[in-house]
Protein backbone atom coordinates (compact mmCIF):
# COMPACT_ATOMS: atom_id res chain seq x y z
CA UNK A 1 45.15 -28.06 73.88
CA UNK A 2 42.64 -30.82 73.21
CA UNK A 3 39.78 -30.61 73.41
CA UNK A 4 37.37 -32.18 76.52
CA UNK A 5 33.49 -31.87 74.75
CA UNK A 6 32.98 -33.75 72.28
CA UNK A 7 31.30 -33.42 68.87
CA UNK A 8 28.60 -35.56 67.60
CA UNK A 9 27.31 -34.47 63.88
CA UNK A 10 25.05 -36.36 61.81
CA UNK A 11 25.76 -38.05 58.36
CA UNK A 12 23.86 -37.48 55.14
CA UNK A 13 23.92 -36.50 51.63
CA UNK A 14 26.31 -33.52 52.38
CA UNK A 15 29.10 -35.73 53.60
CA UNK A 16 28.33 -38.49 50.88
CA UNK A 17 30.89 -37.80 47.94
CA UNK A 18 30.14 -35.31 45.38
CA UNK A 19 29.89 -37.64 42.66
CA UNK A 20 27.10 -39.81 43.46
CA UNK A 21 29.19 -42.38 41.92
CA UNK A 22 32.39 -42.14 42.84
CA UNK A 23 34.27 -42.91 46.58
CA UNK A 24 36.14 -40.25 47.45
CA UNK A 25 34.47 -39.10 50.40
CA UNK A 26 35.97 -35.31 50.51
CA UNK A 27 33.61 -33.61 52.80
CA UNK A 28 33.58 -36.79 55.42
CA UNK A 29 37.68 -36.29 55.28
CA UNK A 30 37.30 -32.79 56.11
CA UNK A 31 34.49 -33.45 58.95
CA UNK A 32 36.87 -35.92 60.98
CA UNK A 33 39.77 -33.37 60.28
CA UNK A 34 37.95 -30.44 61.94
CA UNK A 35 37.84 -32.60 64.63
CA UNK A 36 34.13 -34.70 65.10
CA UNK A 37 34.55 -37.82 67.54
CA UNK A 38 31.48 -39.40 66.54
CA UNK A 39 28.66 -39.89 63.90
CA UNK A 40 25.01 -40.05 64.20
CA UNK A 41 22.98 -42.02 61.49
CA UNK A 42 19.62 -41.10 61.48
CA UNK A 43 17.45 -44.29 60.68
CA UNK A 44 14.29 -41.50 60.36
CA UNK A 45 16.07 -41.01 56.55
CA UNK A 46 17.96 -42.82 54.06
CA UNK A 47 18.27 -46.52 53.19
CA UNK A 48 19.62 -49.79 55.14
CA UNK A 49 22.60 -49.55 51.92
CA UNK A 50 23.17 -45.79 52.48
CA UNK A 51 23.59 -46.12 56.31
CA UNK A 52 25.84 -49.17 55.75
CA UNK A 53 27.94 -47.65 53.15
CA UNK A 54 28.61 -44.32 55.62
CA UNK A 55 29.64 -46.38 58.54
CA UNK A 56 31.92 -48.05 56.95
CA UNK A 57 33.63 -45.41 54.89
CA UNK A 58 33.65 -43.20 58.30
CA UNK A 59 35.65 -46.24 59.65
CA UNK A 60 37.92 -46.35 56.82
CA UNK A 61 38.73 -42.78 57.12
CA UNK A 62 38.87 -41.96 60.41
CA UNK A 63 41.30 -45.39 60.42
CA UNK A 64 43.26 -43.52 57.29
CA UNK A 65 43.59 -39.85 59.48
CA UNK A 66 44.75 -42.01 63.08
CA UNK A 67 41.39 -41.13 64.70
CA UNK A 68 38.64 -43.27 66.39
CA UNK A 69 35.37 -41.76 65.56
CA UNK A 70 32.07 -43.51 67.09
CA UNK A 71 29.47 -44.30 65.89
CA UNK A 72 25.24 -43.44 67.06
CA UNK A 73 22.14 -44.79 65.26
CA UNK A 74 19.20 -43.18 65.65
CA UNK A 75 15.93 -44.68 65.81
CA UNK A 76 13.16 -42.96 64.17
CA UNK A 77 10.77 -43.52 66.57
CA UNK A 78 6.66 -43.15 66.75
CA UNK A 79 6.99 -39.78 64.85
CA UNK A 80 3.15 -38.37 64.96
CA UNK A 81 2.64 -36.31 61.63
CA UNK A 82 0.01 -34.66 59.66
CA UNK A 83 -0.17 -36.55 55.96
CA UNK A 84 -0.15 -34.98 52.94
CA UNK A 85 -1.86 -32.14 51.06
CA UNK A 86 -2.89 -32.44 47.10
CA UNK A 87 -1.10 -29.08 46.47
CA UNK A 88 1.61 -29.90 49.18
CA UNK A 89 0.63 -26.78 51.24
CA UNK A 90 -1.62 -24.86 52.71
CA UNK A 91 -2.14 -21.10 54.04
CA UNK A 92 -3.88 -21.22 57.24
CA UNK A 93 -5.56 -18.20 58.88
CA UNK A 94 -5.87 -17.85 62.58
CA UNK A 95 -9.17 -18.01 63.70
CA UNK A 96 -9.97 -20.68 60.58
CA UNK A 97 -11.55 -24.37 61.18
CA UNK A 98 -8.86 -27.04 60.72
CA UNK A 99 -9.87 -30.75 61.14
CA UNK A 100 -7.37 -33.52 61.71
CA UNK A 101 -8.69 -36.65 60.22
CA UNK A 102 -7.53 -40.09 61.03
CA UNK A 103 -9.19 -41.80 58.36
CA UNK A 104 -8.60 -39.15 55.29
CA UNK A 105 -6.53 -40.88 52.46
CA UNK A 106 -2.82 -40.09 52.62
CA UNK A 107 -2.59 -37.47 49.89
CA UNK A 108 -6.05 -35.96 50.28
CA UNK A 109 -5.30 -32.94 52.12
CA UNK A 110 -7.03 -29.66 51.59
CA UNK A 111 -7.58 -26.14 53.75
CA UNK A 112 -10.10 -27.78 55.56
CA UNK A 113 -8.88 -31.45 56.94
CA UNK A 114 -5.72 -33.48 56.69
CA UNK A 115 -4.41 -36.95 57.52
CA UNK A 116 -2.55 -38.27 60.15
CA UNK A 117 -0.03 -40.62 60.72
CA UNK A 118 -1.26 -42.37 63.76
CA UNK A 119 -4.70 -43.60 63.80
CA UNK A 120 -5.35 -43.31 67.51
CA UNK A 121 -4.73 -39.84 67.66
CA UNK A 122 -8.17 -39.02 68.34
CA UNK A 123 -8.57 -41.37 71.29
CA UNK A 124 -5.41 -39.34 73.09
CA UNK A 125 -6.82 -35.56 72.80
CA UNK A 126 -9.81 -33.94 73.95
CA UNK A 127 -11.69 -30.20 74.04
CA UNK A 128 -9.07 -27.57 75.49
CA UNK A 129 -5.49 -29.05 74.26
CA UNK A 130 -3.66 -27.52 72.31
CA UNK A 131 -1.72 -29.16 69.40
CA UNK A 132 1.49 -27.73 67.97
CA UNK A 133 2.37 -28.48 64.42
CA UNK A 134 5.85 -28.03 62.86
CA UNK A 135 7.65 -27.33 66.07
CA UNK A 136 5.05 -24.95 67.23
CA UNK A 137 5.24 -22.96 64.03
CA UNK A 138 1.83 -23.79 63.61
CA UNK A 139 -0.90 -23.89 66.49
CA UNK A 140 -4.48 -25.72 66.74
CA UNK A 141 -6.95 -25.50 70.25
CA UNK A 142 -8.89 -28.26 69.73
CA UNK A 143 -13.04 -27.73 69.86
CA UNK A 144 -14.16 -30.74 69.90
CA UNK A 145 -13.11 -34.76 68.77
CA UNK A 146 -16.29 -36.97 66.85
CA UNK A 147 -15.19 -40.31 66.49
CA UNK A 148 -12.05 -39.77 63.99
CA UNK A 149 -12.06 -36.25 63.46
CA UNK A 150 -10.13 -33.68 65.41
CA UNK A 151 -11.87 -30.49 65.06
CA UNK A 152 -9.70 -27.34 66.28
CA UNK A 153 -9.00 -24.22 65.58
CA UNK A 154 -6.26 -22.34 64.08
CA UNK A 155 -4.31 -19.92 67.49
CA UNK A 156 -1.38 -19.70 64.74
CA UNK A 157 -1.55 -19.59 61.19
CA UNK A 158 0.59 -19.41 58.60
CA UNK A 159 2.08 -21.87 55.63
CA UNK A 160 1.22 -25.81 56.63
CA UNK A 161 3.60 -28.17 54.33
CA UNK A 162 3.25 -31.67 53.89
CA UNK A 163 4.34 -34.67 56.71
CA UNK A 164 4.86 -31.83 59.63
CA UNK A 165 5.14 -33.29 63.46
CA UNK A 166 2.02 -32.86 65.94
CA UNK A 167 2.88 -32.56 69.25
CA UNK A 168 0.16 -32.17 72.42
CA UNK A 169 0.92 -29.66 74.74
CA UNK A 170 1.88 -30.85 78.12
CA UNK A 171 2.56 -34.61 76.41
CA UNK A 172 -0.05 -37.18 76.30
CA UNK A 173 0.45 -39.06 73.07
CA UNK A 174 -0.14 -42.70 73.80
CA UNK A 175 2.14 -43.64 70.72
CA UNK A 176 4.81 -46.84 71.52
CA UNK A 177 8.35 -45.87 71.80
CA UNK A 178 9.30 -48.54 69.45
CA UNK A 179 7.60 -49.09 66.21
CA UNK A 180 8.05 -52.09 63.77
CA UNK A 181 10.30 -49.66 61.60
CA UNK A 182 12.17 -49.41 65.22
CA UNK A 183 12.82 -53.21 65.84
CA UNK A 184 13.96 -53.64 62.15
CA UNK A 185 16.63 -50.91 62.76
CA UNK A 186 17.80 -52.26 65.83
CA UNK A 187 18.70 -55.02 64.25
CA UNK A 188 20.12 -52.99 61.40
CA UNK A 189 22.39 -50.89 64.20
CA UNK A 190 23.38 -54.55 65.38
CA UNK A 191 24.60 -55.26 62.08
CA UNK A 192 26.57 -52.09 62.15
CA UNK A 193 27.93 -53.05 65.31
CA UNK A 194 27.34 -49.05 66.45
CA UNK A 195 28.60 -48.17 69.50
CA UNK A 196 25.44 -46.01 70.87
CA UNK A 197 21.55 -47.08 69.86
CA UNK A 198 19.20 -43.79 71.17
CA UNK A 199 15.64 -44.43 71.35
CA UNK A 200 13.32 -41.85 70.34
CA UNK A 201 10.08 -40.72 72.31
CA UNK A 202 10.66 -43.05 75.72
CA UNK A 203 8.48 -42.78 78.46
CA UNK A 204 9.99 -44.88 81.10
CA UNK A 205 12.74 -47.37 82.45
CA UNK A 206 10.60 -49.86 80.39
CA UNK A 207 11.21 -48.63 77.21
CA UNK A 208 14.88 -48.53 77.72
CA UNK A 209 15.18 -51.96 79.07
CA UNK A 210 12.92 -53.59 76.38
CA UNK A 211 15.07 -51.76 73.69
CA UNK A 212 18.63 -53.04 75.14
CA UNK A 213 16.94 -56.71 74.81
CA UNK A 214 16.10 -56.55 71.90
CA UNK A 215 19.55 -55.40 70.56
CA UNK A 216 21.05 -58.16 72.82
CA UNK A 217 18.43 -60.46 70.76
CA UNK A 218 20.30 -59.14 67.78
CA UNK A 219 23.81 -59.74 68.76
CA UNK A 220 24.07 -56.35 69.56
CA UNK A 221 26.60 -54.80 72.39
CA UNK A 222 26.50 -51.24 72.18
CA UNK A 223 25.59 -48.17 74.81
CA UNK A 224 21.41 -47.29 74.81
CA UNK A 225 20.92 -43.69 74.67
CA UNK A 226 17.25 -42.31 75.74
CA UNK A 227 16.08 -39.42 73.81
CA UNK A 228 14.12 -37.23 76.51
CA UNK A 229 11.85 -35.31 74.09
CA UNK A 230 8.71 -35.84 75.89
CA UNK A 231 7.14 -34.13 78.74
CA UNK A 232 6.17 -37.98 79.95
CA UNK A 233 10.14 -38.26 80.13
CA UNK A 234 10.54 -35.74 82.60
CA UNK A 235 8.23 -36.98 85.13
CA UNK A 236 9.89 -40.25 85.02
CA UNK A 237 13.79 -38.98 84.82
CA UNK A 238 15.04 -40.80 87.84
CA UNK A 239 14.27 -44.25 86.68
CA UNK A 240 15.20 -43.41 82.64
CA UNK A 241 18.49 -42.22 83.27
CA UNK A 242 19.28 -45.51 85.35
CA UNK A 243 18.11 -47.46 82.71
CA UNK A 244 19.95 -45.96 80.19
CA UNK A 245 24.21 -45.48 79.25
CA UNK A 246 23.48 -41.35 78.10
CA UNK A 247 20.72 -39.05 77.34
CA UNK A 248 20.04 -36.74 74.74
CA UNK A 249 18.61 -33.58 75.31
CA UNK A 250 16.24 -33.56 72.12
CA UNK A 251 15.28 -29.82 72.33
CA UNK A 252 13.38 -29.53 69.51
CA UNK A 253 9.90 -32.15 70.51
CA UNK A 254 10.78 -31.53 74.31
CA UNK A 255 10.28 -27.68 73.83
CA UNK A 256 7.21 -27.66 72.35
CA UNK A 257 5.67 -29.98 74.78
CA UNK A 258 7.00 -28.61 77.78
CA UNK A 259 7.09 -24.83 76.46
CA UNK A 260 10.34 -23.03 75.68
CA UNK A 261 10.66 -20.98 78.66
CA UNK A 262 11.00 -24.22 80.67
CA UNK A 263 13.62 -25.84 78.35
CA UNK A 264 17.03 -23.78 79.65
CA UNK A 265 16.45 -24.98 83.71
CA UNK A 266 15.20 -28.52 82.62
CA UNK A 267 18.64 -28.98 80.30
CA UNK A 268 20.95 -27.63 82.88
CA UNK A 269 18.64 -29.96 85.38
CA UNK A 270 19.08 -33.13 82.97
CA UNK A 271 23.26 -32.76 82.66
CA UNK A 272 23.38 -32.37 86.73
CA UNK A 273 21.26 -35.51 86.76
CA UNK A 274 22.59 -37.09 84.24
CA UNK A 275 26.53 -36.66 85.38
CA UNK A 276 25.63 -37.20 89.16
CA UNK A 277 23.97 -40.81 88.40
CA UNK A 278 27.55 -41.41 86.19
CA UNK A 279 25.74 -41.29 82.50
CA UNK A 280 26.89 -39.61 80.03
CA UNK A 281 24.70 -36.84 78.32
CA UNK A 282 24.37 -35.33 74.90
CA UNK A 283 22.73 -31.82 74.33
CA UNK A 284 21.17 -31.92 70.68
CA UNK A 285 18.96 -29.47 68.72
CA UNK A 286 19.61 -26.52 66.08
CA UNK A 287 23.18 -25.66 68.18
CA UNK A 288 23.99 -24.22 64.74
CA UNK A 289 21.17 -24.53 62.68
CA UNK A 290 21.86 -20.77 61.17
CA UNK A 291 25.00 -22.69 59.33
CA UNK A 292 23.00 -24.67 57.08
CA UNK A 293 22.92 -21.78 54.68
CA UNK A 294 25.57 -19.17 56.85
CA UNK A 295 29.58 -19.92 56.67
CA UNK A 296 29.62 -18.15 60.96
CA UNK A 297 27.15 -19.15 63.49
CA UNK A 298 25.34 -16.47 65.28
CA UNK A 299 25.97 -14.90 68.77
CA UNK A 300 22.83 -16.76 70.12
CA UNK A 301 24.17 -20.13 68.62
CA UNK A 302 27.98 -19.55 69.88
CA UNK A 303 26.33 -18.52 73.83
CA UNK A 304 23.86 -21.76 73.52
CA UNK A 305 26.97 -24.01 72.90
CA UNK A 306 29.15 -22.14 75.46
CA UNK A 307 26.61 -22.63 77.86
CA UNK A 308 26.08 -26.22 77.35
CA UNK A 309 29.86 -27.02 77.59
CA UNK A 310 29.86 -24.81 80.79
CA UNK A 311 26.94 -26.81 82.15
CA UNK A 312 29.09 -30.20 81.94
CA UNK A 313 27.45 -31.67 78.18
CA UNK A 314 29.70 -34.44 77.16
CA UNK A 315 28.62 -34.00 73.72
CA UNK A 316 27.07 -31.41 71.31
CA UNK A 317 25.24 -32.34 68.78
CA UNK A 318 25.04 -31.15 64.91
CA UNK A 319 22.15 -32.34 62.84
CA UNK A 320 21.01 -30.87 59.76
CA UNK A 321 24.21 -28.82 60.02
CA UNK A 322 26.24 -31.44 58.49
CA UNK A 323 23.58 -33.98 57.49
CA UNK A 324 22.39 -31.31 54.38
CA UNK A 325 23.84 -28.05 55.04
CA UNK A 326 26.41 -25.85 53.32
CA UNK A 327 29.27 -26.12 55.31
CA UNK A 328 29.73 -28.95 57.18
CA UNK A 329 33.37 -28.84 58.31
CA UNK A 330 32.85 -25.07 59.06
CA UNK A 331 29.88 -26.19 60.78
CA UNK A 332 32.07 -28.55 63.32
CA UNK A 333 35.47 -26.16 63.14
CA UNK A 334 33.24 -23.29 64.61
CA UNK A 335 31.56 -25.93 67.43
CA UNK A 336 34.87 -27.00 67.94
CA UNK A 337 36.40 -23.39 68.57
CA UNK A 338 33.69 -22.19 70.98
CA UNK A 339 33.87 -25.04 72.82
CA UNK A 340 37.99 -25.41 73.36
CA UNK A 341 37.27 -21.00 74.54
CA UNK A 342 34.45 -22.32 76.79
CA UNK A 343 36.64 -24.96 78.59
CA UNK A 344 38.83 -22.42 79.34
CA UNK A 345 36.53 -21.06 81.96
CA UNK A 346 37.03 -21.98 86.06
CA UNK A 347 33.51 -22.87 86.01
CA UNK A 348 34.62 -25.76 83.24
CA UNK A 349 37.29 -27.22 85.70
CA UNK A 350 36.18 -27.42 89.27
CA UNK A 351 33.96 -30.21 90.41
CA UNK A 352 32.55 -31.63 94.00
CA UNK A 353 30.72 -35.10 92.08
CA UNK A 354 30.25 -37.17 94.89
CA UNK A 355 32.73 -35.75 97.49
CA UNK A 356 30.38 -36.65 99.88
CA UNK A 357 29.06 -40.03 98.89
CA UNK A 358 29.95 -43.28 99.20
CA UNK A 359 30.96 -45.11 96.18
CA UNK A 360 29.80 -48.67 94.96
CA UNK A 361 32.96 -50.06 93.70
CA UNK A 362 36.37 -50.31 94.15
CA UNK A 363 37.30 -49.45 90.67
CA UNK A 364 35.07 -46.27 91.41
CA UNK A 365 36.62 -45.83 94.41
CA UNK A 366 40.26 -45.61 92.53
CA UNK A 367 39.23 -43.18 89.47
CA UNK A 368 37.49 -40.95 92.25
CA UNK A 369 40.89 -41.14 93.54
CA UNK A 370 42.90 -40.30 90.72
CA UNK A 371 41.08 -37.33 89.79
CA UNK A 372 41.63 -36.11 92.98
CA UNK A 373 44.88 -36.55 92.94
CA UNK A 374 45.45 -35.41 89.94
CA UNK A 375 43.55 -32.09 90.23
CA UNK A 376 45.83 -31.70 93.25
CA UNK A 377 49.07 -32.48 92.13
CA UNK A 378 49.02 -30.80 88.48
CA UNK A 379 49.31 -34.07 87.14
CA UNK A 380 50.49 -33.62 83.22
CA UNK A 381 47.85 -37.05 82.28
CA UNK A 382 46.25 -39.57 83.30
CA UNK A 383 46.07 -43.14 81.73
CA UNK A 384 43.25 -45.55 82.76
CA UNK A 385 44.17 -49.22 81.62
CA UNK A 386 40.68 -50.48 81.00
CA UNK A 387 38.78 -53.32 79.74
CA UNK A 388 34.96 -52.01 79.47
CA UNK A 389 35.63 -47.98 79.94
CA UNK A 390 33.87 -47.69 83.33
CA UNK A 391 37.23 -46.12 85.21
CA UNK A 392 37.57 -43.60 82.35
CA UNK A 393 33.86 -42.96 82.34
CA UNK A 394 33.74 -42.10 86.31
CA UNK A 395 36.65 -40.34 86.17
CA UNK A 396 34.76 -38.08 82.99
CA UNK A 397 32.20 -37.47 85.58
CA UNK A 398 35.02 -34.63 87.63
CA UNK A 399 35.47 -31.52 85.80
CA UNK A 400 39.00 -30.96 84.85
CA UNK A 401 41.77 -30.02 82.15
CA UNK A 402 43.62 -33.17 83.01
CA UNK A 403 43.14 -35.69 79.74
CA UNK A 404 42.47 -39.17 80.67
CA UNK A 405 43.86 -41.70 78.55
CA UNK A 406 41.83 -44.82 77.85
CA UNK A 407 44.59 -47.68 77.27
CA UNK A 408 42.67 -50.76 75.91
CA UNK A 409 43.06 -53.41 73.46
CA UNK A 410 38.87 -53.97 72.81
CA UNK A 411 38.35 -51.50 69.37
CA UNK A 412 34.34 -51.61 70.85
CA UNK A 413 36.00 -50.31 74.05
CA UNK A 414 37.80 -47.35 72.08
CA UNK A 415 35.05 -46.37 70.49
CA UNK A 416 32.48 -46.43 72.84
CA UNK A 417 34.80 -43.73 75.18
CA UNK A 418 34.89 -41.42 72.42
CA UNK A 419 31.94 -39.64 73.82
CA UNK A 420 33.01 -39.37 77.03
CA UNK A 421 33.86 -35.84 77.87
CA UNK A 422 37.36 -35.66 78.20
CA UNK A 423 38.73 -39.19 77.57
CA UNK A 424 41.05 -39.97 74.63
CA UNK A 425 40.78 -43.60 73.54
CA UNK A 426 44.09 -45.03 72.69
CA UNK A 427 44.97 -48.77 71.40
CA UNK A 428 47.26 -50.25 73.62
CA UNK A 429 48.76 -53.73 73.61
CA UNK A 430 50.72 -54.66 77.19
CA UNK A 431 53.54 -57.21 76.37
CA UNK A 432 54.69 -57.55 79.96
CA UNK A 433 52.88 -58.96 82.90
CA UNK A 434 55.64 -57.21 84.95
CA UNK A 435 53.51 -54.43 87.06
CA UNK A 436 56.68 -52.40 86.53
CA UNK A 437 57.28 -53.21 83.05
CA UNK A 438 53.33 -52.41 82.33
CA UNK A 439 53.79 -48.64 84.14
CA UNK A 440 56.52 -48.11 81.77
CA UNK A 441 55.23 -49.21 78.59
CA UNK A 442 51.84 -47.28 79.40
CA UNK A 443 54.47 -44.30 80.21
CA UNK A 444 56.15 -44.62 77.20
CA UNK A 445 53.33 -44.66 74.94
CA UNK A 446 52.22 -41.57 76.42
CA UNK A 447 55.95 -40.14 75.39
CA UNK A 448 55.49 -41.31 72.03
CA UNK A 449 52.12 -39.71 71.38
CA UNK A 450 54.06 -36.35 72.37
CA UNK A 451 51.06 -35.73 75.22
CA UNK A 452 53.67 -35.98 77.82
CA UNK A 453 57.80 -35.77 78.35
CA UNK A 454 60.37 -36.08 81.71
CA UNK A 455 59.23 -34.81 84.33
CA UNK A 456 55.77 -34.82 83.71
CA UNK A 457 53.44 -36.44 86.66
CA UNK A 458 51.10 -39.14 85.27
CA UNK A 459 48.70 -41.09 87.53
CA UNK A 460 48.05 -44.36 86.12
CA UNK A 461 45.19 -46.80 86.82
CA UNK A 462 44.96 -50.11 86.59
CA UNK A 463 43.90 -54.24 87.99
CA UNK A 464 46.26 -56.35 89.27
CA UNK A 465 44.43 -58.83 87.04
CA UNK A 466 44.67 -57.59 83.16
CA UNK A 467 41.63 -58.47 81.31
CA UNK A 468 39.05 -58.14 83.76
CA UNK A 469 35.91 -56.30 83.41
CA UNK A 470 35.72 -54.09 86.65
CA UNK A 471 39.08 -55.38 88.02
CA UNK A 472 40.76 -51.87 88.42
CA UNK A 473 42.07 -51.54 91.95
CA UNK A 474 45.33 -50.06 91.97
CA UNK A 475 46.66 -46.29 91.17
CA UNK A 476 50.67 -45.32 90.30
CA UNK A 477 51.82 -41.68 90.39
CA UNK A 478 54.55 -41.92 88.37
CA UNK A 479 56.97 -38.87 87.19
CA UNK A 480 58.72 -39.59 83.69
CA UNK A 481 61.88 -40.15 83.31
CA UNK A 482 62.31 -41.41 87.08
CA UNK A 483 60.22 -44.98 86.74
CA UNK A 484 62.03 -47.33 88.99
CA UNK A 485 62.60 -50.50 87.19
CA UNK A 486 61.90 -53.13 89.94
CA UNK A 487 58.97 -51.25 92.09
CA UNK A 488 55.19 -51.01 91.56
């Protein structure tokens, strides 16, 4: 049974080899053999020479094990942090005067005042918001702002450590998507040649589009993800998600701003939205966080991923889990398990996307039809010949247990599908311009993968013109072992 969700998890020192010297990358092996279909590089750590030297050594394994994995870089984005303290901590009492102070040197923090990060803080808050620190572990109500102090005080207390995230309750922050550390990256993800770029901290259709130029500036090609992790996001949903290939449900920033009890209805919200408008969407943020340290997830974590994968995610997302934790291939075998038990479920594989809309294209038009058909008929596959991905993406968009096939010859192509939820990529090289002939060597490379055998129904998409973007137009139900030679 394969598996339809797929499994993003994030590179870092715990998939790097053991010996820092060597190049046998055991735990990386191990990662792609559990089953992950794409990476995440997070440009907010590491070096331009450590994310090079990942990417290409998941490429050279994944090429070693038969798999395409993708790849995702990660801007860091305007991150908004307290500096640093001379002790590196401090204990703060609720009730206690804190002051945030834009202009206090970077490692002069005591237990009255620290730095921040971004020097206009102060013009963005104002008497009565509340700041949350750390994710919310810590809280400040702010008194009162004098020219670049922030005076609050402490709601919740408790240990402060060095370079923790300040949020603003209810959003706010003024900071620019893109930083100069941001436009560097891109360029550093062009180099890469990833197949995703997700932008951190967006606040509109504007961000997105300025983001995909500038990777198009850099000889970039890949997907543009948008982060929604600020409550400014959700007011302007509509017009990111258009702009963008995917979301990521950031959970971590976007609950604090918005409050945790909102963050269940706006996720399920986001991956209705999201598949409706034909995007793909990620769903990212401590899914299994208790396996840093632990070798099982807990009954919280395993319901939280269920749910997602019930909802319609594409992806899940592991971060720390396998960037610095424990047990990184446990981490993705157990993410892997609930999800293939989760699929399982009607819920997972019954669909009514767009039954009553009219579609835009014809090759939409066909992969609408396919699924249909194939949902109806108990087709065994189905195999979309593609150029760009779009059939396979649209036909994603239907819930089903029916794996679609991505035939292409473009390795960008292959690896840009691996995060769509259900869709196999598969390299495939027509020799024949023969209609018929092309059925049956799509057919037979189906046979040889072992997904399907005689008798099987397969419904196979495809343009009368190979090699053009958007050119699908035509769909084959075909039952193997009875292809007519001659007839298309």
């Amino acid at each position: 049974m394969l598996r339809r969700t797929k499994i993003l998890a994030t590179l870092g020192p715990a998939t790097d080899p053991k010996d820092p010297e060597g190049s046998e990358y055991e735990v990386l092996d191990e990662i792609i053999q559990a089953g992950v279909d794409v990476v995440r590089v997070n440009f907010s750590h590491g070096t331009p020479e450590e994310h090079l030297r990942r990417v290409e050594a998941v490429r050279n394994r994944a090429r070693a094990h038969g798999r395409q994995v993708g790849v995702l870089c990660d801007l860091q984005g305007p991150k908004i942090r307290i500096t640093r303290f001379k002790n590196g901590e401090v204990e703060l009492v609720e009730g206690s005067k804190f002051t945030l102070d834009a202009n206090l040197d970077a490692d002069a923090g005591t237990e009255e005042r620290v730095g921040v990060t971004y020097k206009l803080l102060p013009d963005d808050v104002s008497r009565g918001d509340t700041l949350m620190i750390d994710d919310g572990r810590i809280v400040f109500w702010v008194e009162d702002v004098d020219g670049h102090e922030i005076h609050c005080t402490v709601k919740v207390g408790g240990t402060l450590y060095n370079s923790k995230g300040i949020n603003r309750k209810g959003g706010g922050l003024s900071a620019a998507a893109l930083t100069d550390k941001d436009k560097e990256d891109i360029g550093l993800a062009a180099k890469i040649q990833a197949d995703y770029l997700a932008i951190s901290f967006p606040r509109n259709a504007e961000d997105i589009n300025h983001a995909r130029k500038l990777m198009k500036d850099a000889g970039g090609q890949c997907g543009i993800v948008a982060k929604i992790e600020r409550a400014e996001a959700i007011d302007a949903i509509e017009e990111i998600i258009e702009a963008s290939d995917a979301i990521m449900i950031a959970r971590g920033d976007l609950g604090v701003e918005i409050g945790d009890a909102e963050l269940p209805a706006i996720q399920k919200k986001l991956i209705r939205m999201a598949r409706y408008a034909n995007r793909v969407v990620i769903t990212a943020t401590q899914m299994m966080e208790s396996m840093i340290e632990n070798q099982i997830p807990t009954r919280a974590e395993v319901f939280d991923v269920a749910n997602a994968v019930l909802d319609g995610t594409d992806a899940v997302m592991l971060s720390a889990e396998t960037a610095t934790g424990k047990y990184p291939a446990m981490t993705v075998a157990a993410m892997d398990r609930v999800c293939r038990h989760a699929e399982q479920q009607r819920i997972a594989r019954i669909s009514d996307h767009r039954i009553n809309e009219e579609f835009n294209f014809i090759d939409e038009a066909i992969a609408m039809s396919a699924m249909y058909a194939a949902n109806h008929l108990g087709a065994k596959a189905i195999a979309a010949l593609t150029e760009s991905g779009s059939t396979a993406l649209w036909m994603s968009r239907i819930s089903s247990g029916i794996p679609i096939y991505a035939l292409t010859s473009h390795v960008e192509t292959r690896r840009k599908v691996t995060l769509y939820r259900g869709v196999y990529p598969v390299s495939f090289e027509p020799l024949s311009d023969s209609p018929a002939e092309l059925n049956q060597e799509a057919i037979d490379e189906l046979v040889r993968r072992g997904t399907v055998r005689d008798g099987d129904l397969v419904i196979i998409t495809k343009g009368d013109l190979m090699g053009v973007l958007g050119g699908t137009n035509a769909m084959k139900i075909i039952r193997v072992g009875e292809l007519p030679p001659q007839v298309d």
